[in-house]
N, C-alpha and C. Protein backbone atom coordinates (compact mmCIF):
# COMPACT_ATOMS: atom_id res chain seq x y z
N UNK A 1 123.96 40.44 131.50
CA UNK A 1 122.80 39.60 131.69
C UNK A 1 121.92 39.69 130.44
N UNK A 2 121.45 38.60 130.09
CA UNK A 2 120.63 38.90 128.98
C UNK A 2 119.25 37.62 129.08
N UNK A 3 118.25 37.59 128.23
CA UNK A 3 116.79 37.09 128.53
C UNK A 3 116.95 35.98 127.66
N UNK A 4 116.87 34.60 128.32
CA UNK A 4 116.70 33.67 127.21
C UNK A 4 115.61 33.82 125.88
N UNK A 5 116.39 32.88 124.95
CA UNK A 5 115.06 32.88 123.82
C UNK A 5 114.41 31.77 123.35
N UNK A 6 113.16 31.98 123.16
CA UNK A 6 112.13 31.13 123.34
C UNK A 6 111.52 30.81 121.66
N UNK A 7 111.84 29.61 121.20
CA UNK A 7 111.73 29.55 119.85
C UNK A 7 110.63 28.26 119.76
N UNK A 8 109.59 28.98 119.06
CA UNK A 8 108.34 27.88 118.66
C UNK A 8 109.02 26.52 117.56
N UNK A 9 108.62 25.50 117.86
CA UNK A 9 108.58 24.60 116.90
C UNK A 9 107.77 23.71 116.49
N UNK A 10 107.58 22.94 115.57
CA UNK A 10 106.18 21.79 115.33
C UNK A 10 106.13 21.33 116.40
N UNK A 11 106.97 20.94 117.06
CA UNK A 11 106.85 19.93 118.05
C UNK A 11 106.80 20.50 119.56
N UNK A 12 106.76 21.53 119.85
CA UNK A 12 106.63 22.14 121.12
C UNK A 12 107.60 23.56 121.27
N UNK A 13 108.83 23.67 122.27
CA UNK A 13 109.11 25.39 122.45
C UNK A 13 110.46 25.09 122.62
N UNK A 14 111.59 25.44 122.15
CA UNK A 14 112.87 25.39 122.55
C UNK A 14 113.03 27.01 123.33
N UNK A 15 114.12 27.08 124.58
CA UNK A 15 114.51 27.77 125.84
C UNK A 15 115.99 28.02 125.30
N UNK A 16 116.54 28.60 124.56
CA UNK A 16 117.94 28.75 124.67
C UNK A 16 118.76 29.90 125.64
N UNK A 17 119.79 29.51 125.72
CA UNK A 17 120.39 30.31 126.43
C UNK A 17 121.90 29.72 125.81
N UNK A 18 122.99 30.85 125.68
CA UNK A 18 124.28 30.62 125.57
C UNK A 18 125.38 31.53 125.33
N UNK A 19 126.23 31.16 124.78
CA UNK A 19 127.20 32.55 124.71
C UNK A 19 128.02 31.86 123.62
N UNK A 20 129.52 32.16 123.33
CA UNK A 20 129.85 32.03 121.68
C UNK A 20 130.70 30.76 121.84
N UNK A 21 130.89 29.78 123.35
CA UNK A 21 131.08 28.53 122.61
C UNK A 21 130.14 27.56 123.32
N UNK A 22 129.16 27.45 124.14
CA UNK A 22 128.53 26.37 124.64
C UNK A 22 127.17 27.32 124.61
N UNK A 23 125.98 26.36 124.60
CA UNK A 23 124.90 26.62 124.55
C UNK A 23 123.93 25.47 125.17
N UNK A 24 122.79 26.25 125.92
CA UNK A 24 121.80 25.38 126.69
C UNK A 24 120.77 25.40 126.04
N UNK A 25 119.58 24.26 125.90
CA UNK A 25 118.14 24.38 125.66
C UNK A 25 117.54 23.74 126.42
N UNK A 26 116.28 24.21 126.53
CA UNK A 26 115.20 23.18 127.40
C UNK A 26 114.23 22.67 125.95
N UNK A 27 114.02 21.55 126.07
CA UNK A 27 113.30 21.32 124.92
C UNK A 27 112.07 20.77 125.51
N UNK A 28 110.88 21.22 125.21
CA UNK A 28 109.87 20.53 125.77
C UNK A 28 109.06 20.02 124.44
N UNK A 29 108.43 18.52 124.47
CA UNK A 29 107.93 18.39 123.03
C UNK A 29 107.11 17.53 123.83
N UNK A 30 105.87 17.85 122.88
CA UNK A 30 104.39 17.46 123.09
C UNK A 30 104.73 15.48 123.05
N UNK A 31 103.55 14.99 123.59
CA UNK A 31 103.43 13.42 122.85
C UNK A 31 103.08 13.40 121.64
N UNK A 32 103.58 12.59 121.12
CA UNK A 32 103.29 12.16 119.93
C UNK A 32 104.15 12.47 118.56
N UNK A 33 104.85 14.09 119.13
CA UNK A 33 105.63 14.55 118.24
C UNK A 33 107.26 14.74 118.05
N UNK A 34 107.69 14.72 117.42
CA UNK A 34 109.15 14.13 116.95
C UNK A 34 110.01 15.50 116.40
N UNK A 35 111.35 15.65 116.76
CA UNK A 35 112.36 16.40 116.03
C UNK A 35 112.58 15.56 114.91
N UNK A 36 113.17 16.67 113.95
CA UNK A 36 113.44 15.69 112.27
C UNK A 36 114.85 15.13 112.71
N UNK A 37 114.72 14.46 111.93
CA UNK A 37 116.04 13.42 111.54
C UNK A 37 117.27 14.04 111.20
N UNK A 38 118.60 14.25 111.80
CA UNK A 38 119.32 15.39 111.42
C UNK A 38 120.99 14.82 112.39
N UNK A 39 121.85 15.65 111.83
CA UNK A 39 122.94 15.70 112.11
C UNK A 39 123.50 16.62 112.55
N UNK A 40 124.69 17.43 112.82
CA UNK A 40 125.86 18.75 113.02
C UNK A 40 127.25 17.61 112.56
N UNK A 41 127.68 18.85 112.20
CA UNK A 41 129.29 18.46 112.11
C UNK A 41 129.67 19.38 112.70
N UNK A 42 129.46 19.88 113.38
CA UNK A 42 130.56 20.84 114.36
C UNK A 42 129.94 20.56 116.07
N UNK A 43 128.81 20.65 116.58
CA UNK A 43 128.25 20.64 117.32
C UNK A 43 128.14 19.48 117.77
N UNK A 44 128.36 19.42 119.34
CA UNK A 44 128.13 17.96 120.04
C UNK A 44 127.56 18.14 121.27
N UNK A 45 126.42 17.53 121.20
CA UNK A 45 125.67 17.34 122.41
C UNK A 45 125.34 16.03 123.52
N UNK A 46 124.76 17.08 124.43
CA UNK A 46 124.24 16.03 125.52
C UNK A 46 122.78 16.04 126.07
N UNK A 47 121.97 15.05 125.86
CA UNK A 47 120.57 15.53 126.11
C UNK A 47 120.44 14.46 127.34
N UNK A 48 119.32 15.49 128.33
CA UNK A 48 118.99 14.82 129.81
C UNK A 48 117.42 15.13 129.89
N UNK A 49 116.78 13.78 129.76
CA UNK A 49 115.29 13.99 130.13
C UNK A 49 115.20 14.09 131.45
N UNK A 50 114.46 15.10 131.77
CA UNK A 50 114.19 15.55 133.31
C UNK A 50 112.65 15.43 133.13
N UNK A 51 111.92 15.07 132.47
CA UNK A 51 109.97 14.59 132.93
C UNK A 51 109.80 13.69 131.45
N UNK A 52 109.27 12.76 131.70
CA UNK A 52 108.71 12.11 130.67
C UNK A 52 109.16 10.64 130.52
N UNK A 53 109.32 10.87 128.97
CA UNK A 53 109.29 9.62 128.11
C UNK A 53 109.64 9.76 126.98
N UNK A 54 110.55 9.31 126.72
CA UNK A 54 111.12 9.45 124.91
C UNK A 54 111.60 8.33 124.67
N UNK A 55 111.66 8.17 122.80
CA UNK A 55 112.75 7.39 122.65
C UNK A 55 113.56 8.25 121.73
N UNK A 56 114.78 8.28 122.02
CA UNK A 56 116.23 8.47 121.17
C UNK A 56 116.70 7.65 119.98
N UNK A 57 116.78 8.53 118.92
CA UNK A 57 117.43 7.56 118.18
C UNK A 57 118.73 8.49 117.92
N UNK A 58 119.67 7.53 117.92
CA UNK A 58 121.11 8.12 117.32
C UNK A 58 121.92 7.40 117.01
N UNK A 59 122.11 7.27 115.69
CA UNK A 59 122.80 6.44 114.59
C UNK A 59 121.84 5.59 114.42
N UNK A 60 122.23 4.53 114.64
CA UNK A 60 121.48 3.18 113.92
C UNK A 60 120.42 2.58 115.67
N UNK A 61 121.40 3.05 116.60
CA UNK A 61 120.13 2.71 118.09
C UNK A 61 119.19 3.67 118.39
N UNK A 62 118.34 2.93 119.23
CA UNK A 62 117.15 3.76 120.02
C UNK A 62 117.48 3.31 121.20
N UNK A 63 116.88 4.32 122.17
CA UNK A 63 117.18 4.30 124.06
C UNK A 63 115.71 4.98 124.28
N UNK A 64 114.83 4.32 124.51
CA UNK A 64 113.55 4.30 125.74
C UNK A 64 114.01 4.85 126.54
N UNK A 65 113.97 6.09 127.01
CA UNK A 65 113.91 6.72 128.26
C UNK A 65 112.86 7.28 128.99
N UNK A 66 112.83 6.97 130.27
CA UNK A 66 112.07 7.62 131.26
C UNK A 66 112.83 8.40 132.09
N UNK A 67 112.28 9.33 132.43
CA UNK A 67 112.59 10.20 133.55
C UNK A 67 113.06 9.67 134.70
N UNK A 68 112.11 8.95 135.03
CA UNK A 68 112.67 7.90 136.44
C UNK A 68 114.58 7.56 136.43
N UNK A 69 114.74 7.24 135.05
CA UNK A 69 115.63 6.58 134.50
C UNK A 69 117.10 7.38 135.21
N UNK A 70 117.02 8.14 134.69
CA UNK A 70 118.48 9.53 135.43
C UNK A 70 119.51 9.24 134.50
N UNK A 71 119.11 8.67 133.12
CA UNK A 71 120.23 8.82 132.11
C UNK A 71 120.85 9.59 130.78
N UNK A 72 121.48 10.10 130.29
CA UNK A 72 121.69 10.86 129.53
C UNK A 72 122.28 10.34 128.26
N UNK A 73 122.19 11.44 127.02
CA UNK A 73 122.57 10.59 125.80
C UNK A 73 123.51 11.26 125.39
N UNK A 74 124.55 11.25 124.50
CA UNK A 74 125.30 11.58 123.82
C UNK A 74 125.65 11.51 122.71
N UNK A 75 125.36 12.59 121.81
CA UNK A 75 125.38 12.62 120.58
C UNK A 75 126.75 13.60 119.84
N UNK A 76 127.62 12.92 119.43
CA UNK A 76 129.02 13.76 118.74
C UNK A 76 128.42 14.08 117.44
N UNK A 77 129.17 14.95 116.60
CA UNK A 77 129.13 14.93 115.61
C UNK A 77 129.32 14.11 114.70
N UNK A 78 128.32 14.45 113.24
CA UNK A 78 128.26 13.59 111.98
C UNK A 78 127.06 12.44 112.69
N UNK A 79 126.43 12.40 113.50
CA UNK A 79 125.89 11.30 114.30
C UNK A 79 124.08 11.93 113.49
N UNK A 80 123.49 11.21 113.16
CA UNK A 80 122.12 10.95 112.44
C UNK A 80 121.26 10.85 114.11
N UNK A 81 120.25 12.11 114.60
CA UNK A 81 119.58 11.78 115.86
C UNK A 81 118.13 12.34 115.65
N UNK A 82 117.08 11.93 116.37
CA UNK A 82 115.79 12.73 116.58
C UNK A 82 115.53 11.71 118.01
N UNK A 83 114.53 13.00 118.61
CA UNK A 83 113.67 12.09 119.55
C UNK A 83 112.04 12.36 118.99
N UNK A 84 111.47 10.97 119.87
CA UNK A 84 110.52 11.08 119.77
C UNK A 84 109.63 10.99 121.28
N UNK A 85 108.39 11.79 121.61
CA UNK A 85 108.20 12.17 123.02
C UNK A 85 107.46 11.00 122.83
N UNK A 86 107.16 10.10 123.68
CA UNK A 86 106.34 9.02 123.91
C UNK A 86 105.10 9.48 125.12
N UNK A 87 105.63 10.37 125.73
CA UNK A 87 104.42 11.27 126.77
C UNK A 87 105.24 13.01 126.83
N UNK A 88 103.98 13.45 127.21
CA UNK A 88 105.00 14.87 126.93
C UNK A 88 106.38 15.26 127.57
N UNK A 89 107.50 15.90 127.14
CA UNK A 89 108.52 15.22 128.17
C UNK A 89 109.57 17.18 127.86
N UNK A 90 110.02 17.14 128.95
CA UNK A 90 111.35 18.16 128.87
C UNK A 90 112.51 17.61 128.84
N UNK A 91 113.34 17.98 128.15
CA UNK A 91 114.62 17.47 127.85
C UNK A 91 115.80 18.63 127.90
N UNK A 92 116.99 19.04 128.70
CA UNK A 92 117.37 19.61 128.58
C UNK A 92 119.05 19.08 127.54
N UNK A 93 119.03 20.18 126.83
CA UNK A 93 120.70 19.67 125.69
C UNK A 93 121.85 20.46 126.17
N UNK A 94 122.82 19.87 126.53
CA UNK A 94 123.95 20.79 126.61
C UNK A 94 124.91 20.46 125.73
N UNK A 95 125.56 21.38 124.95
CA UNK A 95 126.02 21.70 123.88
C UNK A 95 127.19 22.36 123.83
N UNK A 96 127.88 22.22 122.65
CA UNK A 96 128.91 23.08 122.05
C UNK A 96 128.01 24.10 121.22
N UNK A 97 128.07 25.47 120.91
CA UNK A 97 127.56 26.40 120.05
C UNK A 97 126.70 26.01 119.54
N UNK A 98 125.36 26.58 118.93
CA UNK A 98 124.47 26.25 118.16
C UNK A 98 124.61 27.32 116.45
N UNK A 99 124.83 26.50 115.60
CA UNK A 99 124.80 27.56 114.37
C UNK A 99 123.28 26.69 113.75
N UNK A 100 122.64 27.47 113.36
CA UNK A 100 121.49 26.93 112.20
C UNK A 100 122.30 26.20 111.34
N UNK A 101 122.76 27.03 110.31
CA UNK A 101 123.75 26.14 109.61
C UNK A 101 124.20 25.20 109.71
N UNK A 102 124.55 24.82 110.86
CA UNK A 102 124.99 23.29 111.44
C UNK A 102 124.23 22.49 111.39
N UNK A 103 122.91 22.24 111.03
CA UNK A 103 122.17 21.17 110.77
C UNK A 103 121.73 20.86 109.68
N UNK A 104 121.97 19.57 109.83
CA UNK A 104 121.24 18.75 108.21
C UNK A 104 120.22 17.67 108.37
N UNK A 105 118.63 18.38 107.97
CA UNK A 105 117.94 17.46 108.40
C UNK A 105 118.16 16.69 107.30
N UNK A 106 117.14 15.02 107.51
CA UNK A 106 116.80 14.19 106.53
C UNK A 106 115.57 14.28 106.25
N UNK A 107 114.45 14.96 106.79
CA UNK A 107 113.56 15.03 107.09
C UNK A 107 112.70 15.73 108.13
N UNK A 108 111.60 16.16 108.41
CA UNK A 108 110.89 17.07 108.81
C UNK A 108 110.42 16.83 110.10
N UNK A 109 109.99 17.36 111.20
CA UNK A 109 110.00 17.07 112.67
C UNK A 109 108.06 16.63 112.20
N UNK A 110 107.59 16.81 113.44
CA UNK A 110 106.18 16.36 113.26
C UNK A 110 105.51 15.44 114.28
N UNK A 111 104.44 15.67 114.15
CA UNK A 111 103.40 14.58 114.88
C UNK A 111 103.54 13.36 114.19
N UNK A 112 103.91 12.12 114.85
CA UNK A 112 103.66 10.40 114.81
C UNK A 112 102.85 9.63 115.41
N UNK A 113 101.84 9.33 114.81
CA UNK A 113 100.57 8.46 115.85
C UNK A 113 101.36 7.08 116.67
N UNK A 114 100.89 7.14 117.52
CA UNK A 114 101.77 5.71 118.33
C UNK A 114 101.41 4.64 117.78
N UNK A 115 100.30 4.56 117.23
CA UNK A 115 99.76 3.29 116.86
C UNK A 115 100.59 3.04 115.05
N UNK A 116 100.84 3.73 114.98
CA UNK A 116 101.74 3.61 113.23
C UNK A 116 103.02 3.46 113.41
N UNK A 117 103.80 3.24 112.33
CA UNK A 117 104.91 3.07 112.70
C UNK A 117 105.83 4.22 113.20
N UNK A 118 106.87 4.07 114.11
CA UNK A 118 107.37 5.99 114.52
C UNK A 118 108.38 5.97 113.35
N UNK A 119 109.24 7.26 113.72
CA UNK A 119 109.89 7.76 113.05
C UNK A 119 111.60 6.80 112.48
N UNK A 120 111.24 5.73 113.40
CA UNK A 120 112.72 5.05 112.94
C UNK A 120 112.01 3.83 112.70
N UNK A 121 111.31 3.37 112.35
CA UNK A 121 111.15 2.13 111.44
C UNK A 121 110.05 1.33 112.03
N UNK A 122 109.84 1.64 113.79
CA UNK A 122 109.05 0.35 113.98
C UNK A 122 108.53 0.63 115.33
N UNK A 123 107.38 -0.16 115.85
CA UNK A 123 106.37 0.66 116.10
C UNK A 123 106.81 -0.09 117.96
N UNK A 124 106.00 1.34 118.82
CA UNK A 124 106.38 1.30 120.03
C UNK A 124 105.25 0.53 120.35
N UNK A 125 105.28 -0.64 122.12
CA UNK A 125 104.50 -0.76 122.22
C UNK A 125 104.86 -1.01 123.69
């Protein structure tokens, strides 16, 4: 048995938990603020908003999700993704392994005013 770990980020608190080939997070991220822009080549996930509001971007689409919604995303590898919380939202990822190494951002996570443009080109409304 061992104690999940609880890792601060700009954007709110990642919950991990895992072992040496699949790995869980709870991601909870404030409104307004965004994971950076980033990839894995080894790692492939599945993210499930369970409260909120986001939008997904991965590859070249975005997916508006609500909670209400009960849908999930899927992101393989080499795939370009961030979300952005549109109200504060938990998201849980289920995963293949997590290495640091495995990620390549394009850019830096952060707060996005709603009223500006977000993080993929164009503005929510």
């Amino acid at each position: 048995m061992f104690s999940p770990k609880i890792v601060d980020k700009k954007w709110g608190t990642e919950t991990h938990v895992w072992n040496e080939k699949y790995c869980g997070k709870m991601l909870s991220i404030q409104k307004g603020e965004r994971t950076s822009l980033h990839e894995h080549h080894i790692k492939d996930e599945v993210f499930y908003l369970i409260d909120g509001c986001a939008a997904f971007k991965v590859g070249k689409e975005i997916f508006i999700i609500d909670s209400d919604d009960d849908k999930a995303i899927h992101v393989s590898p080499h795939t370009k993704h961030s979300v952005y919380a549109i109200t504060d939202c938990k998201i849980v990822e289920f995963s293949t392994t997590d290495f640091e190494d495995d990620s390549y951002r394009d850019d830096n996570s952060g707060y996005v005013p709603i009223d500006e443009e977000m993080f993929f080109g164009e503005t929510y409304e």
